[in-house]
PDB file of N, CA and C in Angstrom:
ATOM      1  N   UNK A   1     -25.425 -24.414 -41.891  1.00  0.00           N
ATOM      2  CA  UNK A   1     -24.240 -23.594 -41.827  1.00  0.00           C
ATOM      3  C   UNK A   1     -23.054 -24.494 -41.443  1.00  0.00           C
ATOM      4  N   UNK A   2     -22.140 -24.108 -41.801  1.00  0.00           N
ATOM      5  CA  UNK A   2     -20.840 -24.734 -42.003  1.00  0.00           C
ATOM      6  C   UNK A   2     -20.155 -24.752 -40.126  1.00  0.00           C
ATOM      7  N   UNK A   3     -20.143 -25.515 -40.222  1.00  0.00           N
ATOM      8  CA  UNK A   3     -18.774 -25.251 -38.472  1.00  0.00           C
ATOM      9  C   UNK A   3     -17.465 -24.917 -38.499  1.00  0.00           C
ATOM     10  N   UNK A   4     -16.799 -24.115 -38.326  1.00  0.00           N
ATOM     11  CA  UNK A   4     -15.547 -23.762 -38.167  1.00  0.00           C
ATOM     12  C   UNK A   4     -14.991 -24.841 -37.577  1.00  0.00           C
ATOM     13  N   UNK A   5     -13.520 -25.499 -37.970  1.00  0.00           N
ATOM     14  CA  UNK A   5     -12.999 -26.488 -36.897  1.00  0.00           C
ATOM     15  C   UNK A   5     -12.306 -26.204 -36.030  1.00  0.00           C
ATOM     16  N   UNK A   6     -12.477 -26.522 -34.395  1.00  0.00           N
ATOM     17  CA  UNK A   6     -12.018 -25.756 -33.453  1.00  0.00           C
ATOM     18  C   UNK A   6     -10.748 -25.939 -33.977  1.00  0.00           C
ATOM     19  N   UNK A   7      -9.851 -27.040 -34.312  1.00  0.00           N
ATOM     20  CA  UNK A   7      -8.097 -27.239 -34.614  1.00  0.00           C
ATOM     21  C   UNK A   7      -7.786 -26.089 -35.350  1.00  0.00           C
ATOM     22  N   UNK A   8      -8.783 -25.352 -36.330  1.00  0.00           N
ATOM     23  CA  UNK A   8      -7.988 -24.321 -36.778  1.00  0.00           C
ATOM     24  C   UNK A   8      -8.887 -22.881 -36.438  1.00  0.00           C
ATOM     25  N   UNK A   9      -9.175 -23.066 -35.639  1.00  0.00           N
ATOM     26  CA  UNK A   9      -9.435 -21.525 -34.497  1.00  0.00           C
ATOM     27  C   UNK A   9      -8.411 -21.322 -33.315  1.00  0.00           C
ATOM     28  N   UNK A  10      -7.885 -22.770 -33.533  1.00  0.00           N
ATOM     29  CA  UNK A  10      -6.949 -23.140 -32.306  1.00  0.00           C
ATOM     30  C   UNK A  10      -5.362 -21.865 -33.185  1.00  0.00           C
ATOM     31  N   UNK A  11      -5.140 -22.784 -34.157  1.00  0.00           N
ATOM     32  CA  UNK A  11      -3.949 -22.579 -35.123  1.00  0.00           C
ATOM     33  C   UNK A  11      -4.094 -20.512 -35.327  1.00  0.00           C
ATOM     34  N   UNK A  12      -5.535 -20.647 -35.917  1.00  0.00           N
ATOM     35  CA  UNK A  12      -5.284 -18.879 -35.619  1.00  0.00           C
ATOM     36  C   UNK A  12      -5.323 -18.059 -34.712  1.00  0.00           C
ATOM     37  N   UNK A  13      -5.930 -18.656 -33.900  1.00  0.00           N
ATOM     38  CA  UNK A  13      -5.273 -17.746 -32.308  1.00  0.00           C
ATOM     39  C   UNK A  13      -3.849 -17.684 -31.744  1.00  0.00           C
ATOM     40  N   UNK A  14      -3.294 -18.988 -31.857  1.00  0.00           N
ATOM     41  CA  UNK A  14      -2.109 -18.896 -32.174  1.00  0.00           C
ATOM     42  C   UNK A  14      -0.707 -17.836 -32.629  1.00  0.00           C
ATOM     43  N   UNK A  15      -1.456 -18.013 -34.191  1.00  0.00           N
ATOM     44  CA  UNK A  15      -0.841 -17.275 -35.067  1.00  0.00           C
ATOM     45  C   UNK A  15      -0.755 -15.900 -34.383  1.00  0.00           C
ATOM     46  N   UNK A  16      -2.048 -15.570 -34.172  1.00  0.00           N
ATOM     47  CA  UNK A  16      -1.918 -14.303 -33.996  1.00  0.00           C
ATOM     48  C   UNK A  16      -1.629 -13.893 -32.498  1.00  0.00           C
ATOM     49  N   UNK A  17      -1.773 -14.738 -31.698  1.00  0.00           N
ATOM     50  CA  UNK A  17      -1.063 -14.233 -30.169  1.00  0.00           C
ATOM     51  C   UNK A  17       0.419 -14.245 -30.603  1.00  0.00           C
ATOM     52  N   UNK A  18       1.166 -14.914 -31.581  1.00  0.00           N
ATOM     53  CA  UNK A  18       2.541 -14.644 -32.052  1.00  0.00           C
ATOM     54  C   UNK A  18       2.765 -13.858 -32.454  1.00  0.00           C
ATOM     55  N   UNK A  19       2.131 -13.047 -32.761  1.00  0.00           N
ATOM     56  CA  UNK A  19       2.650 -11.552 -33.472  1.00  0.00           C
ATOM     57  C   UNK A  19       2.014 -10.620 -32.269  1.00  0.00           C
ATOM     58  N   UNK A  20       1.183 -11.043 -31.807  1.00  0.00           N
ATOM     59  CA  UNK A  20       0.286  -9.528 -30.568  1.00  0.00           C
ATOM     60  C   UNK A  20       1.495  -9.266 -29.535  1.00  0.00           C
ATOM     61  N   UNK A  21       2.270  -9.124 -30.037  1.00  0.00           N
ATOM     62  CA  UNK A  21       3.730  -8.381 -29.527  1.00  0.00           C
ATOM     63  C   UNK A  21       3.966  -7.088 -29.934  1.00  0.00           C
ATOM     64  N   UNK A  22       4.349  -5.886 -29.096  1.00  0.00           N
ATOM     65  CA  UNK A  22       4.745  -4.888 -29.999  1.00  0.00           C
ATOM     66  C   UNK A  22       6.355  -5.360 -30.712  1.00  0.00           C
ATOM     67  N   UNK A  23       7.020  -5.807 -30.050  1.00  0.00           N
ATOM     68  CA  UNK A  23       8.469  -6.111 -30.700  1.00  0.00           C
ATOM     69  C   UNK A  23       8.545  -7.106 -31.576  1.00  0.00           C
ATOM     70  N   UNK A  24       7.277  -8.230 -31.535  1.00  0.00           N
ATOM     71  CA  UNK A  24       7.642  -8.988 -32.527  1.00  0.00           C
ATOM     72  C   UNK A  24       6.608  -8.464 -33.447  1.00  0.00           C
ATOM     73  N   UNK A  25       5.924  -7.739 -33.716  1.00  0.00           N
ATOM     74  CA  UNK A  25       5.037  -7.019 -34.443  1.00  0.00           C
ATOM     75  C   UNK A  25       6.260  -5.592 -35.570  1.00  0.00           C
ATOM     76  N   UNK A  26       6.458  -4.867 -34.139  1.00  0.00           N
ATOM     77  CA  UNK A  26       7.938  -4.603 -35.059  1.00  0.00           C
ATOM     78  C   UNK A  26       8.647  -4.858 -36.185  1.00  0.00           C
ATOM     79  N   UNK A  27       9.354  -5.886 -35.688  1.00  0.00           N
ATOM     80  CA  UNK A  27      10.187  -7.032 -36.297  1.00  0.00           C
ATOM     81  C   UNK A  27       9.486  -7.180 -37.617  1.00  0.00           C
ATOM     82  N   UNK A  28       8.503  -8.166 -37.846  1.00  0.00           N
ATOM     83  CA  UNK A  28       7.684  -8.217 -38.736  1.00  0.00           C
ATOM     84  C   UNK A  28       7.599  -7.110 -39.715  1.00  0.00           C
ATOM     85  N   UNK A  29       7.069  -5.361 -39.517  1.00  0.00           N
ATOM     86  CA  UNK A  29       7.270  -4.665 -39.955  1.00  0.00           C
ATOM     87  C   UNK A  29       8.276  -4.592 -40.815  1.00  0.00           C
ATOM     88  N   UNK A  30       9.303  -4.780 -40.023  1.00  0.00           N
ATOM     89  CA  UNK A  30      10.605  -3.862 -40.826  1.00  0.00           C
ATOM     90  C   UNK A  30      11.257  -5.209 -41.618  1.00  0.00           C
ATOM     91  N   UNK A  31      10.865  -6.658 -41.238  1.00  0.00           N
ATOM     92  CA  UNK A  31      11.370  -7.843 -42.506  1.00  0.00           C
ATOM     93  C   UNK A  31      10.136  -7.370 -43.736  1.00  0.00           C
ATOM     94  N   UNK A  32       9.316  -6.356 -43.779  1.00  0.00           N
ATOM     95  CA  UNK A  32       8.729  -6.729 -44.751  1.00  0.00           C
ATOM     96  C   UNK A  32       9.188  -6.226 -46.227  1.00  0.00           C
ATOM     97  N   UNK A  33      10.407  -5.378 -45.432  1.00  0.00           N
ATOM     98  CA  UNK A  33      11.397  -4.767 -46.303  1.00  0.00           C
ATOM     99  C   UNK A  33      12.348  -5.471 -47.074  1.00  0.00           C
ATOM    100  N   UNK A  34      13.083  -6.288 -46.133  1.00  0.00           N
ATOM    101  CA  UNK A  34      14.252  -7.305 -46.290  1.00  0.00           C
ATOM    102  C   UNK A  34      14.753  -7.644 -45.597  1.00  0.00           C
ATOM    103  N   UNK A  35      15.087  -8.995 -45.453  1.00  0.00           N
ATOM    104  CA  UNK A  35      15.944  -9.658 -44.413  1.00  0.00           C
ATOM    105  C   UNK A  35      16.862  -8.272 -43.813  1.00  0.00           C
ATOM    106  N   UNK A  36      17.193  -9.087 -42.299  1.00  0.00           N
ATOM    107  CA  UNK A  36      17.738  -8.114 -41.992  1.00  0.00           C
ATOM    108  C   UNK A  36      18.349  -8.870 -40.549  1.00  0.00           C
ATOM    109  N   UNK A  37      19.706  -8.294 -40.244  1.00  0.00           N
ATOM    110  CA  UNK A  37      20.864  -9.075 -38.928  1.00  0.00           C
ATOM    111  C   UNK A  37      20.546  -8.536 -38.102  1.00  0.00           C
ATOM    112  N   UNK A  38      20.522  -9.634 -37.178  1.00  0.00           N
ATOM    113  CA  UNK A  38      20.251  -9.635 -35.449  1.00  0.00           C
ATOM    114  C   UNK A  38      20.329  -7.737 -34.953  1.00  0.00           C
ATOM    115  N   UNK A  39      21.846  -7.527 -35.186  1.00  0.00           N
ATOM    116  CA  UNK A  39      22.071  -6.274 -35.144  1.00  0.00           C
ATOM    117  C   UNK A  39      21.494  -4.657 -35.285  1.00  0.00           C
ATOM    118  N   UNK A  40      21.102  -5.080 -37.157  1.00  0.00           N
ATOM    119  CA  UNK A  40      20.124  -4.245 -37.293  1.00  0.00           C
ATOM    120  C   UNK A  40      18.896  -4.006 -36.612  1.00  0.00           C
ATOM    121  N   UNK A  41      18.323  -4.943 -36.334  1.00  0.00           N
ATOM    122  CA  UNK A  41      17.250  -5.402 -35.893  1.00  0.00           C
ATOM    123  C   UNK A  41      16.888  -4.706 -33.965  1.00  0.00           C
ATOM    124  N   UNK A  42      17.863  -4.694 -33.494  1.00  0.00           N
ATOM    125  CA  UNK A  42      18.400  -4.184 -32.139  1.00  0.00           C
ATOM    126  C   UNK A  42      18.240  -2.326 -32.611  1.00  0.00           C
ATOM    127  N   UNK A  43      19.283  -2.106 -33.471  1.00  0.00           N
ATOM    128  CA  UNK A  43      19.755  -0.637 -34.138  1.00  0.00           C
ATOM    129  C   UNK A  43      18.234  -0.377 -33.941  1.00  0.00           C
ATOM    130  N   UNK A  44      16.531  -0.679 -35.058  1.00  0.00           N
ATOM    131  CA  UNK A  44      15.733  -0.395 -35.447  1.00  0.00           C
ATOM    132  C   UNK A  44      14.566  -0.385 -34.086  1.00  0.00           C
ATOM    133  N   UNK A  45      14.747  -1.535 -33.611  1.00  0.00           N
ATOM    134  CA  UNK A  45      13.816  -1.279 -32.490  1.00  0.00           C
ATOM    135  C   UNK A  45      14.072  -1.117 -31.281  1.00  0.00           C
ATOM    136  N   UNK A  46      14.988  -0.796 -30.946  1.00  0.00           N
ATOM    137  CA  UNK A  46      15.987  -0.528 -29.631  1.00  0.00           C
ATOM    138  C   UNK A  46      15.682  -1.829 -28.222  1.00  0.00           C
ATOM    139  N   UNK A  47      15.606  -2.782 -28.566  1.00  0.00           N
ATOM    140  CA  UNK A  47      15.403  -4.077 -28.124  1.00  0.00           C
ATOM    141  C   UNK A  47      16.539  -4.867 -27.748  1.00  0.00           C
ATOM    142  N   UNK A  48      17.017  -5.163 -26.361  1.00  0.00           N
ATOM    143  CA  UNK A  48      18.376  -5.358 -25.971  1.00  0.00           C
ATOM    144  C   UNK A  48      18.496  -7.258 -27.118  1.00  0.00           C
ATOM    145  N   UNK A  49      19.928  -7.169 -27.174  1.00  0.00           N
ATOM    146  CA  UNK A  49      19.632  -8.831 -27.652  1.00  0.00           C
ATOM    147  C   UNK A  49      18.849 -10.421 -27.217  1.00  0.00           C
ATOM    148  N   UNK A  50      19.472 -10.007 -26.046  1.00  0.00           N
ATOM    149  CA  UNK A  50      18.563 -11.330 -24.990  1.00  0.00           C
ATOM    150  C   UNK A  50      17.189 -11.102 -24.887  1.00  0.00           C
ATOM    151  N   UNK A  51      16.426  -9.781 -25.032  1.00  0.00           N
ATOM    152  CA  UNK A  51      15.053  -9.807 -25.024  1.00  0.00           C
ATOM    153  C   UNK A  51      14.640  -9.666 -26.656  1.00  0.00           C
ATOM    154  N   UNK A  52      15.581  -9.806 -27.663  1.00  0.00           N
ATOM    155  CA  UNK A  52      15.010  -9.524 -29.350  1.00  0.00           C
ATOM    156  C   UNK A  52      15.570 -11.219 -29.386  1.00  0.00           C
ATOM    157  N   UNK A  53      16.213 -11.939 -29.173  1.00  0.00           N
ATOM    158  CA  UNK A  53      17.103 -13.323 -29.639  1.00  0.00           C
ATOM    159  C   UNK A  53      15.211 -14.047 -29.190  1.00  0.00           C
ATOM    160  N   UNK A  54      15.184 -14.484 -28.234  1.00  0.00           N
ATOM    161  CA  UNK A  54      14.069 -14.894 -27.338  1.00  0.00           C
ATOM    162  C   UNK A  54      12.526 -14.295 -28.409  1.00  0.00           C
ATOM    163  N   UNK A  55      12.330 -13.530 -28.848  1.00  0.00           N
ATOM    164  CA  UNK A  55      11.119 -12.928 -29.880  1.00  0.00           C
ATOM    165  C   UNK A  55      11.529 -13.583 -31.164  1.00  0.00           C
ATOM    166  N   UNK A  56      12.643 -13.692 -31.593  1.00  0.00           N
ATOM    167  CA  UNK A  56      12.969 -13.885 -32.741  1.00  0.00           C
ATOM    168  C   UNK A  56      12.627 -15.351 -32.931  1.00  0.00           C
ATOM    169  N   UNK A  57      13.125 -15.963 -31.767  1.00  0.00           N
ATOM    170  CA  UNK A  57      13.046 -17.765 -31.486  1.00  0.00           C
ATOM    171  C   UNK A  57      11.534 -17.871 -31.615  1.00  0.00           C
ATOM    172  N   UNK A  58      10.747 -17.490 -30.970  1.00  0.00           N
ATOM    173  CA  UNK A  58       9.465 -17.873 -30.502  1.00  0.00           C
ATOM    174  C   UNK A  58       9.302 -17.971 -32.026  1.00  0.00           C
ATOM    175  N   UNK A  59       9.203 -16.921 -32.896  1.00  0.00           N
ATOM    176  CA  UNK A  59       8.385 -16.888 -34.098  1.00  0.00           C
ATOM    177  C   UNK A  59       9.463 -17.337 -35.157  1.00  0.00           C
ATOM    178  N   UNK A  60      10.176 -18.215 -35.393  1.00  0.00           N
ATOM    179  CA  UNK A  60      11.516 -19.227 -35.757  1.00  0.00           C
ATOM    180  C   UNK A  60      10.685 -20.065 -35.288  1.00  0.00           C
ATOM    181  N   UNK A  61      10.181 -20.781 -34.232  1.00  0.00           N
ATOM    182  CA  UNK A  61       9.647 -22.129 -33.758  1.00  0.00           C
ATOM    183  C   UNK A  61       8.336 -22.287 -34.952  1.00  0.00           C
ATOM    184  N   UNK A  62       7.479 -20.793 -34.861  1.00  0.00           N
ATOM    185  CA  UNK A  62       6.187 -21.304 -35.072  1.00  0.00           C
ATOM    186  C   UNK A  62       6.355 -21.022 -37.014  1.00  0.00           C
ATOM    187  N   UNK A  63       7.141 -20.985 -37.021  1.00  0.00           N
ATOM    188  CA  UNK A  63       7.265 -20.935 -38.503  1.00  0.00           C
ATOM    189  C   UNK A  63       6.729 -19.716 -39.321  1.00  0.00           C
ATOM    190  N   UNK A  64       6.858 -18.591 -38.421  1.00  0.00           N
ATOM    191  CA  UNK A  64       6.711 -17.584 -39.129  1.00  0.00           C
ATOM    192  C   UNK A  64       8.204 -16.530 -39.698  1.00  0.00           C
ATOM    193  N   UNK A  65       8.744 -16.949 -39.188  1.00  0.00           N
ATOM    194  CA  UNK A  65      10.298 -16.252 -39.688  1.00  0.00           C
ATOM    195  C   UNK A  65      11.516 -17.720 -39.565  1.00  0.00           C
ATOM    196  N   UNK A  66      11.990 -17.165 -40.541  1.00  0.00           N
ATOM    197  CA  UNK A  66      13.665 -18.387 -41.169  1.00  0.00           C
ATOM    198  C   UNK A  66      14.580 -17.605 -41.018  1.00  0.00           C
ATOM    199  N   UNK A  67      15.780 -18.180 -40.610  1.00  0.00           N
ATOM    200  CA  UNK A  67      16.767 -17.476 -40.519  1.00  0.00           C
ATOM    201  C   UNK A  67      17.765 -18.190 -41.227  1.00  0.00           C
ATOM    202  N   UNK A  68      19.074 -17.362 -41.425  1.00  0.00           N
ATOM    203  CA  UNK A  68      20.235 -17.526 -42.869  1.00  0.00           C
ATOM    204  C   UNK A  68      21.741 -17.574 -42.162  1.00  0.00           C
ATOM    205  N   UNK A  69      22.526 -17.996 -41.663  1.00  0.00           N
ATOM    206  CA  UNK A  69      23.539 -17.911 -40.851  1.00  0.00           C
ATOM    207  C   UNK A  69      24.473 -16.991 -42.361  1.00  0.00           C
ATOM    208  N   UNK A  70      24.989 -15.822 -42.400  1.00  0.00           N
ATOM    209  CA  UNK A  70      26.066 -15.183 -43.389  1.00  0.00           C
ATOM    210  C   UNK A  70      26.948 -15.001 -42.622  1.00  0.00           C
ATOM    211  N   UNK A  71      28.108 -15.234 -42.499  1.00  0.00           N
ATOM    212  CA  UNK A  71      29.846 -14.934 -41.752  1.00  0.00           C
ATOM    213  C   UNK A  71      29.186 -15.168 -40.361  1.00  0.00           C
ATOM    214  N   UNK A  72      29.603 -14.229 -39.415  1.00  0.00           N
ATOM    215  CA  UNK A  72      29.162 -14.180 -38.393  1.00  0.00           C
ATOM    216  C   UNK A  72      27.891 -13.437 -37.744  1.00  0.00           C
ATOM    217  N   UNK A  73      26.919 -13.400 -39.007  1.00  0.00           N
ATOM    218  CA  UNK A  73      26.063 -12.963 -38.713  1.00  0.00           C
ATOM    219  C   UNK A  73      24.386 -13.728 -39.120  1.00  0.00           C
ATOM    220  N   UNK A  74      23.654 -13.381 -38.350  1.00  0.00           N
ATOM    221  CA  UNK A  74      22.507 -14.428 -38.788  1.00  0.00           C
ATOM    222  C   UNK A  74      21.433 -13.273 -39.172  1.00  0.00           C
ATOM    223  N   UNK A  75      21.064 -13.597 -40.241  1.00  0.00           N
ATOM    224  CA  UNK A  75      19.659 -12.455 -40.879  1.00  0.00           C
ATOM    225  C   UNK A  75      18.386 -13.408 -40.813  1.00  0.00           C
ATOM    226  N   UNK A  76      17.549 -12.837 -40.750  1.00  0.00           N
ATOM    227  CA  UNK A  76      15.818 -12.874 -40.616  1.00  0.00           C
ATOM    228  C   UNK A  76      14.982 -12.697 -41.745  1.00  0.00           C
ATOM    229  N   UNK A  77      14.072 -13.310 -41.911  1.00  0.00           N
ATOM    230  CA  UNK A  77      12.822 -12.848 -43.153  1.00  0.00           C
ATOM    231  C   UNK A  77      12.156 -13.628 -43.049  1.00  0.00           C
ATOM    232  N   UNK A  78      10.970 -12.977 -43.197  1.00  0.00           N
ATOM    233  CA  UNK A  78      10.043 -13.805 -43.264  1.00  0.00           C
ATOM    234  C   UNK A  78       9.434 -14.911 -43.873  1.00  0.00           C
ATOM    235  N   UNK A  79       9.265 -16.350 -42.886  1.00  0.00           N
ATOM    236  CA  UNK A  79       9.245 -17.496 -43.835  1.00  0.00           C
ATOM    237  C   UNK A  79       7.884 -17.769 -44.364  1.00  0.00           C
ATOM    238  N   UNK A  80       7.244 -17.708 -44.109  1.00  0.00           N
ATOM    239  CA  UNK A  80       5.585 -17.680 -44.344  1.00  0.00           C
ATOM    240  C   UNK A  80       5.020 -16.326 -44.747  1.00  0.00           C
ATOM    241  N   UNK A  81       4.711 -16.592 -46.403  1.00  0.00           N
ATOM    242  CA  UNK A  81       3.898 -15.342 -46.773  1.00  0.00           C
ATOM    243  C   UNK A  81       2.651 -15.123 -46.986  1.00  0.00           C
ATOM    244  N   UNK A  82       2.331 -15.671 -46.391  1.00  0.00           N
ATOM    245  CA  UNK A  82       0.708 -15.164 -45.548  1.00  0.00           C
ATOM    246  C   UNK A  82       0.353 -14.292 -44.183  1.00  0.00           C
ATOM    247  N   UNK A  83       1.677 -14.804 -43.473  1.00  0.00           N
ATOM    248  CA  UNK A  83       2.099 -13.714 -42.123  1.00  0.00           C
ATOM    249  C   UNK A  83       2.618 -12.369 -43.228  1.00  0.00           C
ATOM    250  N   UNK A  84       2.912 -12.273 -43.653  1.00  0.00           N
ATOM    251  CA  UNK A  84       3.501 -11.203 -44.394  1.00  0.00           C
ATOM    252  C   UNK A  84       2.201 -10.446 -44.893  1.00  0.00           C
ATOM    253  N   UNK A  85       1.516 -11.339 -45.631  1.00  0.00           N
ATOM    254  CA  UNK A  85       0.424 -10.415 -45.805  1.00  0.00           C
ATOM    255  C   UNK A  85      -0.524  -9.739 -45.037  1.00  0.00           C
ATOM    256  N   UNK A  86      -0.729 -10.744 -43.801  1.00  0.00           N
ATOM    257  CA  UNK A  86      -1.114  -9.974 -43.208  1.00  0.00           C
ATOM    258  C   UNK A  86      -1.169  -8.923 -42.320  1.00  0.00           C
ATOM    259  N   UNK A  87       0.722  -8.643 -42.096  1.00  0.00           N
ATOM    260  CA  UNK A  87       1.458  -7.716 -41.580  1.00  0.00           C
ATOM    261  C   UNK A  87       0.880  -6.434 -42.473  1.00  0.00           C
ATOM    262  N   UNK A  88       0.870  -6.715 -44.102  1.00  0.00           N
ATOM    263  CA  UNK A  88       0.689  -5.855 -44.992  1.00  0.00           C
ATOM    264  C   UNK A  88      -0.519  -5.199 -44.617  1.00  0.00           C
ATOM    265  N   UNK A  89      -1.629  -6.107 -44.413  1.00  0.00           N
ATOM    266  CA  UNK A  89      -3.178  -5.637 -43.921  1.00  0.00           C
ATOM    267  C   UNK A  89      -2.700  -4.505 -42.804  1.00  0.00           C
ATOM    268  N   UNK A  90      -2.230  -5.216 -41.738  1.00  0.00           N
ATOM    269  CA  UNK A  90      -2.249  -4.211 -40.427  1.00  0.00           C
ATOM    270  C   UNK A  90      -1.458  -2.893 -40.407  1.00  0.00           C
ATOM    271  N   UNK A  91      -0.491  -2.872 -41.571  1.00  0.00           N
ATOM    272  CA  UNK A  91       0.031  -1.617 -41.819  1.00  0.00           C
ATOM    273  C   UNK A  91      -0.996  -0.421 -42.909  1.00  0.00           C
ATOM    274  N   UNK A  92      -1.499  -1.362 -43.664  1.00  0.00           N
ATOM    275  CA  UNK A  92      -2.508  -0.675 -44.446  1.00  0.00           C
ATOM    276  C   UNK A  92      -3.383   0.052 -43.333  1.00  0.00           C
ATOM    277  N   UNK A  93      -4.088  -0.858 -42.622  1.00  0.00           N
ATOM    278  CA  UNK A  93      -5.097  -0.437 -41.339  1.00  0.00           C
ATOM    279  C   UNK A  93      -4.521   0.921 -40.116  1.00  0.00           C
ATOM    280  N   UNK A  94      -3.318   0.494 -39.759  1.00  0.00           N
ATOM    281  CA  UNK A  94      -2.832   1.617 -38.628  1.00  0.00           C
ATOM    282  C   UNK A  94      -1.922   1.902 -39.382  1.00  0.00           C
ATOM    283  N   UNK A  95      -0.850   2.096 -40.643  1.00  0.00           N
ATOM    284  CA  UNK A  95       0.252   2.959 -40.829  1.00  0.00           C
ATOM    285  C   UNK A  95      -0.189   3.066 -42.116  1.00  0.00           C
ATOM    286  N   UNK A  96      -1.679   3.727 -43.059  1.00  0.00           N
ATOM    287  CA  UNK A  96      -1.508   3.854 -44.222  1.00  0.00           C
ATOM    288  C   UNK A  96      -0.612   4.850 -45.072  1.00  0.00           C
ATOM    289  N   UNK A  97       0.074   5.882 -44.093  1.00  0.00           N
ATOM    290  CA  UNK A  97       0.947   6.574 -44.963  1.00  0.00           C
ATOM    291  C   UNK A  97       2.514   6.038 -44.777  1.00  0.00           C
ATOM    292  N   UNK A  98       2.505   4.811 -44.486  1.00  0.00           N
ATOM    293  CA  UNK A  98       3.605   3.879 -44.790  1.00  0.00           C
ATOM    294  C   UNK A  98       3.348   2.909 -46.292  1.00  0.00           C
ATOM    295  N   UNK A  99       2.230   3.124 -46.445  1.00  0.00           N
ATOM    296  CA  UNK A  99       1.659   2.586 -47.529  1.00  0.00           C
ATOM    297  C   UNK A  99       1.752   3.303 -48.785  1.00  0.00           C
ATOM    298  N   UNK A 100       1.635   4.439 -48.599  1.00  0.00           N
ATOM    299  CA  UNK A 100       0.896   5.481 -49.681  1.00  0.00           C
ATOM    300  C   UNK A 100       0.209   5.826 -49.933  1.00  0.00           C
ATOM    301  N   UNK A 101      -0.951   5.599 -48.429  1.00  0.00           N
ATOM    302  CA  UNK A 101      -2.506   5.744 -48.448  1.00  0.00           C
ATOM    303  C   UNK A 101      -2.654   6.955 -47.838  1.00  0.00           C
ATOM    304  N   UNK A 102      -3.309   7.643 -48.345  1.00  0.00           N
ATOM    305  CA  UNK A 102      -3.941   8.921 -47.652  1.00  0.00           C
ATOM    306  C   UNK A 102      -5.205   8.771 -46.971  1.00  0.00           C
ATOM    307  N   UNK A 103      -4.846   9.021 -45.575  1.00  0.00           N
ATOM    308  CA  UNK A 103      -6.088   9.310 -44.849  1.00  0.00           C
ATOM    309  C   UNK A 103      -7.431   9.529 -45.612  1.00  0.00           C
ATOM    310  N   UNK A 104      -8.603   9.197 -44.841  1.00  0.00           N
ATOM    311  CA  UNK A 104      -9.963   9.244 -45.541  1.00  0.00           C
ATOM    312  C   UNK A 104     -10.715  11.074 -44.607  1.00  0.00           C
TER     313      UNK A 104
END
């Protein structure tokens, strides 16, 4: 049998303690729509700036979201689409009638 390499059990625990946020889990959610400004982003999850700027950074560092400086405003989306997909999974799983899935 094959060994998993700890470096990338390391990398997906990671990954995913970066999103095991409800706000940056959020976040995630609602870029899966479309980029979207600091602002909005506050408007949608009622998340003061200094505690959404600080969520936004963390997952900006780890390379799961890019950001776009427009006028005076900076928008979000997601830079890695594999985090995306698997945002897609976890909405399928707990929000399937965000999906279009009908309950079983």
């Amino acid at each position: 049998m094959q060994e998993i390499p700890k470096e990338k059990v390391s990398e997906a625990t990671q990954g995913l303690r970066a999103i095991a946020h409800e706000l940056r889990l959020s976040v995630l959610c609602l870029l899966l729509n479309e980029p979207m400004c600091v602002q909005e982003l506050m408007e949608a999850t009622g998340a003061a700036q200094s505690n959404l700027s600080q969520h936004l950074s963390k997952m900006r560092l780890l390379g799961i979201l890019a950001n776009e400086k427009r006028g005076q405003q900076v928008f979000y989306r997601i830079a890695n689409p594999d985090f995306a997909e698997l945002v897609h999974a976890l909405r399928k799983i707990y929000c399937p009638e965000m999906c279009g899935i009908k309950n079983k």
